[in-house]
C-alpha atoms as a PDB file:
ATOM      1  CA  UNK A   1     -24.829 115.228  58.260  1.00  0.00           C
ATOM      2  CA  UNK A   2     -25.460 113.134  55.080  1.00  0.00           C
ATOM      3  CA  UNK A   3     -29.381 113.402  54.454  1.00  0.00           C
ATOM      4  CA  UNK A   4     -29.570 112.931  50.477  1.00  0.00           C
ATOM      5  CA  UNK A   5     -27.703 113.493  47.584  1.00  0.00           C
ATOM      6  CA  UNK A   6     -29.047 117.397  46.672  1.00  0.00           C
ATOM      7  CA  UNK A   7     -27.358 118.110  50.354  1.00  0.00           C
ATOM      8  CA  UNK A   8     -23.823 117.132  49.963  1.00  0.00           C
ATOM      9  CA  UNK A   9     -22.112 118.771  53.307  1.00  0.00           C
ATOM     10  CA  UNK A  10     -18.571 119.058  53.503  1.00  0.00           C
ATOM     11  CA  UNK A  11     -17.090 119.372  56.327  1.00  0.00           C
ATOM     12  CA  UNK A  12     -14.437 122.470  57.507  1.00  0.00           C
ATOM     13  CA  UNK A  13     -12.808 123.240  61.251  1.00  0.00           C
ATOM     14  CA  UNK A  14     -15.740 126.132  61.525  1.00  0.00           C
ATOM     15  CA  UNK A  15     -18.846 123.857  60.399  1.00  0.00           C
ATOM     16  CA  UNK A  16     -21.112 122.335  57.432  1.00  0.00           C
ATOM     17  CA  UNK A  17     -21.029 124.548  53.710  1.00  0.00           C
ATOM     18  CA  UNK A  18     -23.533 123.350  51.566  1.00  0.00           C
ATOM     19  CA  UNK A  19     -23.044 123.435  47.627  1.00  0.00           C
ATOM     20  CA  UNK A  20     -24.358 125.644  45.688  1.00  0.00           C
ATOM     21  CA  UNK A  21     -28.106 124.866  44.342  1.00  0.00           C
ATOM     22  CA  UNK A  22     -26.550 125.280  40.624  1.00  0.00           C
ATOM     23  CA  UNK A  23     -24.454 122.023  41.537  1.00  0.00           C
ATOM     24  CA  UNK A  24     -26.903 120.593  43.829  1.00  0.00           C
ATOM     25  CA  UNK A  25     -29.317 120.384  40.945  1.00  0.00           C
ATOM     26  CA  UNK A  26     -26.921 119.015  38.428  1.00  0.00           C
ATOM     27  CA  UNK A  27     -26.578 116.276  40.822  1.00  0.00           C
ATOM     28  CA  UNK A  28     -27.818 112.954  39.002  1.00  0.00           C
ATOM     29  CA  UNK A  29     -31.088 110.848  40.146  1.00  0.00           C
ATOM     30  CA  UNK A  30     -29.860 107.493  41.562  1.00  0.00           C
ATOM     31  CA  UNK A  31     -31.750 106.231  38.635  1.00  0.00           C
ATOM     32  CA  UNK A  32     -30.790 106.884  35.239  1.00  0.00           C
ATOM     33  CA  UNK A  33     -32.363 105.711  31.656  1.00  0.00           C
ATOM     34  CA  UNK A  34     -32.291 102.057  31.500  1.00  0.00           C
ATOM     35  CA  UNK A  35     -32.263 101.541  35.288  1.00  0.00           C
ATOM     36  CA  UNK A  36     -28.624 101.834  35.263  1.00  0.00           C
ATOM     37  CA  UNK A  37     -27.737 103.357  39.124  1.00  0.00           C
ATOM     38  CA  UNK A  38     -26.019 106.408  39.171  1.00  0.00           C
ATOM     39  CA  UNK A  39     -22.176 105.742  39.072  1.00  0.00           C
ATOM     40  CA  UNK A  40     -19.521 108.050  41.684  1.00  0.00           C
ATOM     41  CA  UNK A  41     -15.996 107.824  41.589  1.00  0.00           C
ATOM     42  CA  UNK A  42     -13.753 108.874  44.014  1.00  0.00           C
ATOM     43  CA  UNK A  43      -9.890 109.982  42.520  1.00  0.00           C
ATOM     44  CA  UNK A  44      -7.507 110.088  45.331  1.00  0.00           C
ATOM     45  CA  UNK A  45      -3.463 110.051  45.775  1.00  0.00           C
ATOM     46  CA  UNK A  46      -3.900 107.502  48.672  1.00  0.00           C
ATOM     47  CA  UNK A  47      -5.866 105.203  50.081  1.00  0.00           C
ATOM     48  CA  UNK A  48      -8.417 105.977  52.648  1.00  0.00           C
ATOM     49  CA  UNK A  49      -7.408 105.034  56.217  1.00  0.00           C
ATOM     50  CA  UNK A  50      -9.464 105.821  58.750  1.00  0.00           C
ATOM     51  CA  UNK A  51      -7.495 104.171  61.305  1.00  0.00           C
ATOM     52  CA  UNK A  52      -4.893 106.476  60.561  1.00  0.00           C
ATOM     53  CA  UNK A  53      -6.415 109.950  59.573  1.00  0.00           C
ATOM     54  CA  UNK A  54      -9.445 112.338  59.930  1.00  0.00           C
ATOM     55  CA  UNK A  55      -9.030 112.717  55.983  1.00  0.00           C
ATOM     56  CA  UNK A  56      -9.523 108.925  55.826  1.00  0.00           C
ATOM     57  CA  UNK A  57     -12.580 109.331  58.013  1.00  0.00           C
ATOM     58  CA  UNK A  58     -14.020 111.916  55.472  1.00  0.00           C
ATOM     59  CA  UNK A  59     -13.303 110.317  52.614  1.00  0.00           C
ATOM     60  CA  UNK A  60     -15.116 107.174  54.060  1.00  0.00           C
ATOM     61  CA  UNK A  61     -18.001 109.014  55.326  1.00  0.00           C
ATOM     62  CA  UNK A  62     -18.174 110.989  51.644  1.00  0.00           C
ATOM     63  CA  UNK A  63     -17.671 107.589  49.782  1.00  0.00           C
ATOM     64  CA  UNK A  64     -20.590 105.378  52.454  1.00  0.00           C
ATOM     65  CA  UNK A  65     -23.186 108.664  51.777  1.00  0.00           C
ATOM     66  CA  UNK A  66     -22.978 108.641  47.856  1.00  0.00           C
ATOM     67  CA  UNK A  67     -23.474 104.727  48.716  1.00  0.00           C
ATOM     68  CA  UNK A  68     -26.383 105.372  51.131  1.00  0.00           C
ATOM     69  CA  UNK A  69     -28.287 107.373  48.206  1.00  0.00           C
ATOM     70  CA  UNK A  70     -27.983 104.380  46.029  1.00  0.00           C
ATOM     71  CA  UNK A  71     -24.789 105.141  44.260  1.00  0.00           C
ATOM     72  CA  UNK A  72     -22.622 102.608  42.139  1.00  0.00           C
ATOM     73  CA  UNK A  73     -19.560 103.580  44.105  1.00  0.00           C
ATOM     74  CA  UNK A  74     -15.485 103.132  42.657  1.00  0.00           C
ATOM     75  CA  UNK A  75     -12.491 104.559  44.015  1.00  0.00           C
ATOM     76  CA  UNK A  76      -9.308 104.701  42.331  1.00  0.00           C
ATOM     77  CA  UNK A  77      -5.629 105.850  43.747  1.00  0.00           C
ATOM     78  CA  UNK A  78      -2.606 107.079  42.209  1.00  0.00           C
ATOM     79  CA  UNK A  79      -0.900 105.259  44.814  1.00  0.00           C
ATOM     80  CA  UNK A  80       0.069 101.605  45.427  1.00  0.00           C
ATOM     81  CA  UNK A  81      -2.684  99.496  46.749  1.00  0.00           C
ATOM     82  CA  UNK A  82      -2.321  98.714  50.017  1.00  0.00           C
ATOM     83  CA  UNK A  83      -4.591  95.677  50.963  1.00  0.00           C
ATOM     84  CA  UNK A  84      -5.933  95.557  53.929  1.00  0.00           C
ATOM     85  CA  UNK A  85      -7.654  99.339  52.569  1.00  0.00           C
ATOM     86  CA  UNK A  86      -8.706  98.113  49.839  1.00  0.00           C
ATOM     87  CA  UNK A  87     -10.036  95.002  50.831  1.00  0.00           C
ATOM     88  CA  UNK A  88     -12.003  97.541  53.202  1.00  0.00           C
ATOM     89  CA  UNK A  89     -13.450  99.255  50.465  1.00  0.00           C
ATOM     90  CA  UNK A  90     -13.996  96.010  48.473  1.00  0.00           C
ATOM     91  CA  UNK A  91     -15.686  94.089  51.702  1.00  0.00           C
ATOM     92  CA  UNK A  92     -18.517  97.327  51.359  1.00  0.00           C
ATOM     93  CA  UNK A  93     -19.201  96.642  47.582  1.00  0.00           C
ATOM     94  CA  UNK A  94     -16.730  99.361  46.445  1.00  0.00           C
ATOM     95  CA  UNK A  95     -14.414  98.988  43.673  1.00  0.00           C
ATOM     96  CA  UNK A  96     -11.056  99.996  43.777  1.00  0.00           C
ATOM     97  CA  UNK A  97      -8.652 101.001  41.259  1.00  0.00           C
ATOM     98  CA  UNK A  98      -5.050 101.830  40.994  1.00  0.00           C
ATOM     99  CA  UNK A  99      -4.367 104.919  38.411  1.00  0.00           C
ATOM    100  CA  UNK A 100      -0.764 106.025  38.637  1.00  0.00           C
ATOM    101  CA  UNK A 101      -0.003 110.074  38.149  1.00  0.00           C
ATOM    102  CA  UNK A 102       0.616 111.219  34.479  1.00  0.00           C
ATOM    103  CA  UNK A 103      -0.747 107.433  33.034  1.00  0.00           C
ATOM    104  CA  UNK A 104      -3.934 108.783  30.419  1.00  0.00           C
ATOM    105  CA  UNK A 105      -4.817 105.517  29.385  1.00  0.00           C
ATOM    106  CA  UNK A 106      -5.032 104.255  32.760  1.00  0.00           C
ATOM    107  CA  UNK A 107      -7.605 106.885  33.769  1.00  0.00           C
ATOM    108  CA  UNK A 108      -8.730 106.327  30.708  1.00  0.00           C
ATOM    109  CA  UNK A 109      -9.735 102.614  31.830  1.00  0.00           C
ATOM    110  CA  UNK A 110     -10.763 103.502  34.863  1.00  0.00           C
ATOM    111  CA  UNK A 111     -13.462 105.763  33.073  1.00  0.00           C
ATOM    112  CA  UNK A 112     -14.554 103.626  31.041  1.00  0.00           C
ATOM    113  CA  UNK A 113     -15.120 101.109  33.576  1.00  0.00           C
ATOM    114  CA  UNK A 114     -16.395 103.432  36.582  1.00  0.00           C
ATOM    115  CA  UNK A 115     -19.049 105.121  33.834  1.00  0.00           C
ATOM    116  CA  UNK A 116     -18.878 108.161  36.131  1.00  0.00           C
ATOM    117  CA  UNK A 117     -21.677 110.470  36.553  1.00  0.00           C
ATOM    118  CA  UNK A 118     -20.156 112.425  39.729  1.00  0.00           C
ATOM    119  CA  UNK A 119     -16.380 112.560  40.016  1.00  0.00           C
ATOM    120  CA  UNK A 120     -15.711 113.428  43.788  1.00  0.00           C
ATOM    121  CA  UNK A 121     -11.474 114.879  43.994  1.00  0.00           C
ATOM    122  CA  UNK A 122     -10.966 114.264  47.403  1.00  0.00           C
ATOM    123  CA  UNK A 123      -7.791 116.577  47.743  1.00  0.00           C
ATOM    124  CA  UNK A 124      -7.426 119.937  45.736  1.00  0.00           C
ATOM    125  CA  UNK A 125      -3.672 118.774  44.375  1.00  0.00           C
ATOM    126  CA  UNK A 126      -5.850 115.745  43.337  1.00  0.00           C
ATOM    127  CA  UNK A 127      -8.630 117.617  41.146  1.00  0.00           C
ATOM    128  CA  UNK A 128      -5.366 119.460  39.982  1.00  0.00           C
ATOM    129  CA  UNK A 129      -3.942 116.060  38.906  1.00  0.00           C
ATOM    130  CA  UNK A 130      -6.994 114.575  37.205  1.00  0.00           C
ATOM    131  CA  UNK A 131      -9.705 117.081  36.538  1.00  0.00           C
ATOM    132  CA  UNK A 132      -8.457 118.025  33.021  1.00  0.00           C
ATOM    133  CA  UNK A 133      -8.655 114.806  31.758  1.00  0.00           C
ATOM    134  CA  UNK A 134     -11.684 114.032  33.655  1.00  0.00           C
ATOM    135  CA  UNK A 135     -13.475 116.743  31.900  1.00  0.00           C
ATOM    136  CA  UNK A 136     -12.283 115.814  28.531  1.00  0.00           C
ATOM    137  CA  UNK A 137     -12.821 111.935  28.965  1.00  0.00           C
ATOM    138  CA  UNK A 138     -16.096 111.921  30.815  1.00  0.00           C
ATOM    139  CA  UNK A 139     -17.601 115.598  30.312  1.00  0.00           C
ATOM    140  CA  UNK A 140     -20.764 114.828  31.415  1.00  0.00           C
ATOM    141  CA  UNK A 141     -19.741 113.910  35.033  1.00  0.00           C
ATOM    142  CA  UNK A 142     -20.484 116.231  37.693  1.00  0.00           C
ATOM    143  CA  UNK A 143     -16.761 117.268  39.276  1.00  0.00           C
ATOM    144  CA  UNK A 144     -16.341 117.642  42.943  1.00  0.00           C
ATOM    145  CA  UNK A 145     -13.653 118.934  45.002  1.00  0.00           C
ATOM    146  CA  UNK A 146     -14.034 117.766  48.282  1.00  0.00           C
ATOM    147  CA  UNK A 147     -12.733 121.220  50.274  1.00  0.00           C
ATOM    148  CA  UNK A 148     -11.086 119.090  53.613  1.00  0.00           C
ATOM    149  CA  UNK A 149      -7.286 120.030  52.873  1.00  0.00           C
ATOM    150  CA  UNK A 150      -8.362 124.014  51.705  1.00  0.00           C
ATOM    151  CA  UNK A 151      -6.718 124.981  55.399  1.00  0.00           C
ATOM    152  CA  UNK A 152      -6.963 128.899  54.229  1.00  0.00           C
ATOM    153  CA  UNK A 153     -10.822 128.304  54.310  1.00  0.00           C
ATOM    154  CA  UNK A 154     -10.827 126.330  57.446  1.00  0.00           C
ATOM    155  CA  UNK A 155      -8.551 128.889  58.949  1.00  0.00           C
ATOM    156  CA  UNK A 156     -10.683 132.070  58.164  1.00  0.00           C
ATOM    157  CA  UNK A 157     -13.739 130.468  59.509  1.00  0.00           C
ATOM    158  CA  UNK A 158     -11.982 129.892  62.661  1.00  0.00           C
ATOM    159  CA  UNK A 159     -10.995 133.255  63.187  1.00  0.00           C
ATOM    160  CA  UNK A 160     -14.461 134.536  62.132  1.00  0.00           C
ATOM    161  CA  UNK A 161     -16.336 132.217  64.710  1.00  0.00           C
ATOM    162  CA  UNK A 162     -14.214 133.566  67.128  1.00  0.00           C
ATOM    163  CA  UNK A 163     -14.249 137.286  66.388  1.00  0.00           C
ATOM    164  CA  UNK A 164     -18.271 136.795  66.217  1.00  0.00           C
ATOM    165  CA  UNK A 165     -18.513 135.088  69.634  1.00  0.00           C
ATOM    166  CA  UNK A 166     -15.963 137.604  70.850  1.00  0.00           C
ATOM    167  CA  UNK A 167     -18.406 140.513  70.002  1.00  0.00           C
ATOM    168  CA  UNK A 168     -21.518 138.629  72.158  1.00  0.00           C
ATOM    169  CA  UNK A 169     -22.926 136.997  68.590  1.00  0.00           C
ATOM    170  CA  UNK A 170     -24.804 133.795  69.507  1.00  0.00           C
ATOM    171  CA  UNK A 171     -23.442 130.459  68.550  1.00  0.00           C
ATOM    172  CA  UNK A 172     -25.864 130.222  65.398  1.00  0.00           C
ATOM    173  CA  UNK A 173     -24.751 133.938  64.285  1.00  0.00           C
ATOM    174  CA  UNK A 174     -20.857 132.559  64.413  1.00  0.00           C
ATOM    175  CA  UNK A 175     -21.867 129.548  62.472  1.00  0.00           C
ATOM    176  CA  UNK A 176     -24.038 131.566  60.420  1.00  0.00           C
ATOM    177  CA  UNK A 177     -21.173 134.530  59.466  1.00  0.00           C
ATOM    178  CA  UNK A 178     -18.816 131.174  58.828  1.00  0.00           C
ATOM    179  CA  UNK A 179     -20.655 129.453  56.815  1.00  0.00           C
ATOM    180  CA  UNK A 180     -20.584 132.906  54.534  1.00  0.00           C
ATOM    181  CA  UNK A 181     -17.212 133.419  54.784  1.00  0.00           C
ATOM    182  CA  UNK A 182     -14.624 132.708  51.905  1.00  0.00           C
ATOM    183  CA  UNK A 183     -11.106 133.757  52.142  1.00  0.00           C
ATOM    184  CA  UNK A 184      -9.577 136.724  50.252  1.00  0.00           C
ATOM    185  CA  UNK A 185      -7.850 136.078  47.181  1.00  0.00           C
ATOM    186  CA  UNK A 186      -5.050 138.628  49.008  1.00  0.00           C
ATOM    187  CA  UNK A 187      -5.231 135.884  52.159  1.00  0.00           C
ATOM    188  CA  UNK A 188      -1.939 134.719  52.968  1.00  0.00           C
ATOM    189  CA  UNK A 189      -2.662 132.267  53.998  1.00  0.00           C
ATOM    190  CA  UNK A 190      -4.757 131.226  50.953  1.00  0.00           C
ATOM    191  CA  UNK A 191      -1.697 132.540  48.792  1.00  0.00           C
ATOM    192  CA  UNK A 192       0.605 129.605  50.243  1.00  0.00           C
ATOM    193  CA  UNK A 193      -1.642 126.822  49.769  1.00  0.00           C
ATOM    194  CA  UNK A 194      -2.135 128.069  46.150  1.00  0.00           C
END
């Protein structure tokens, strides 16, 4: 579901939401002045682990797209490295970082290193963690907040695919009225996770 870089797709229960053209086109070339590549980082409380998690598969499949378009591609956890993950990432030419929760000149480093010109969050507690300082140490990096923990979103779209197919809507109509969908900001359900 990864074609190019102006079609980032993330991924929910109901189906594929595109972003917005506004961010698509902010989006940088894989080639910037110089020739430098165009640099991604991923911040993240854990490690991915696919072998353990469909968030790890996402994450992966996020991190080996922005790599497929030609991306210089770091990833950096608050947590402890656990090697045989990182080693994972490192085997496929991605570096990896460790940048501990409330440590500003560690992110710092890492920012300075990575060069970022996309930030991906993978987690919304995790652009809540780091996007502040992102923003004030590399403003010109494009932020991302990878939606696969919003469950209020995922959760609305699954009850309006199946109050669309349960009024005789076609499969494409239920996908279509998803894909449209965002939750209420009365939603209860949206109200927890907030």
């Amino acid at each position: 579901f990864f074609r190019n870089p102006r079609e980032i797709a993330f991924m929910t229960a109901a189906g594929a939401t595109r972003c917005s053209a506004r961010a698509a086109a902010r989006l940088p070339t894989l080639s910037l002045s110089g020739g430098r590549l165009a640099s991604c980082l991923f911040l993240s409380s854990l490690w991915p682990e696919p072998d353990s998690s469909a968030a790890g598969v996402r994450t992966e499949a996020l991190l080996h797209a922005f790599q497929r378009w030609g991306y210089d591609c770091s990833f950096a956890a608050s947590s402890a490295p656990k090697s045989a993950y990182v080693e994972r990432l490192q085997s496929r030419g991605v570096q990896a970082y460790e940048c501990p929760p409330n440590r500003e000149a560690e992110l710092a480093r890492v920012l300075e290193r990575t060069a970022p010109d996309v930030v991906v969050f993978d987690r919304f507690f995790t652009e809540e963690a780091f996007s502040f300082r992102v923003r004030e140490l590399a403003p010109a990096a494009l932020r991302v907040l990878d939606m696969q923990d919003m469950h209020a979103l995922r959760r609305g779209r699954q009850l309006v695919v199946e109050q669309t197919l349960e009024q005789g809507a076609s499969s494409d109509a239920a996908i279509a009225a998803a894909l449209a969908h965002t939750p209420s900001a009365g939603s209860s359900d949206l109200l927890r996770e907030l």
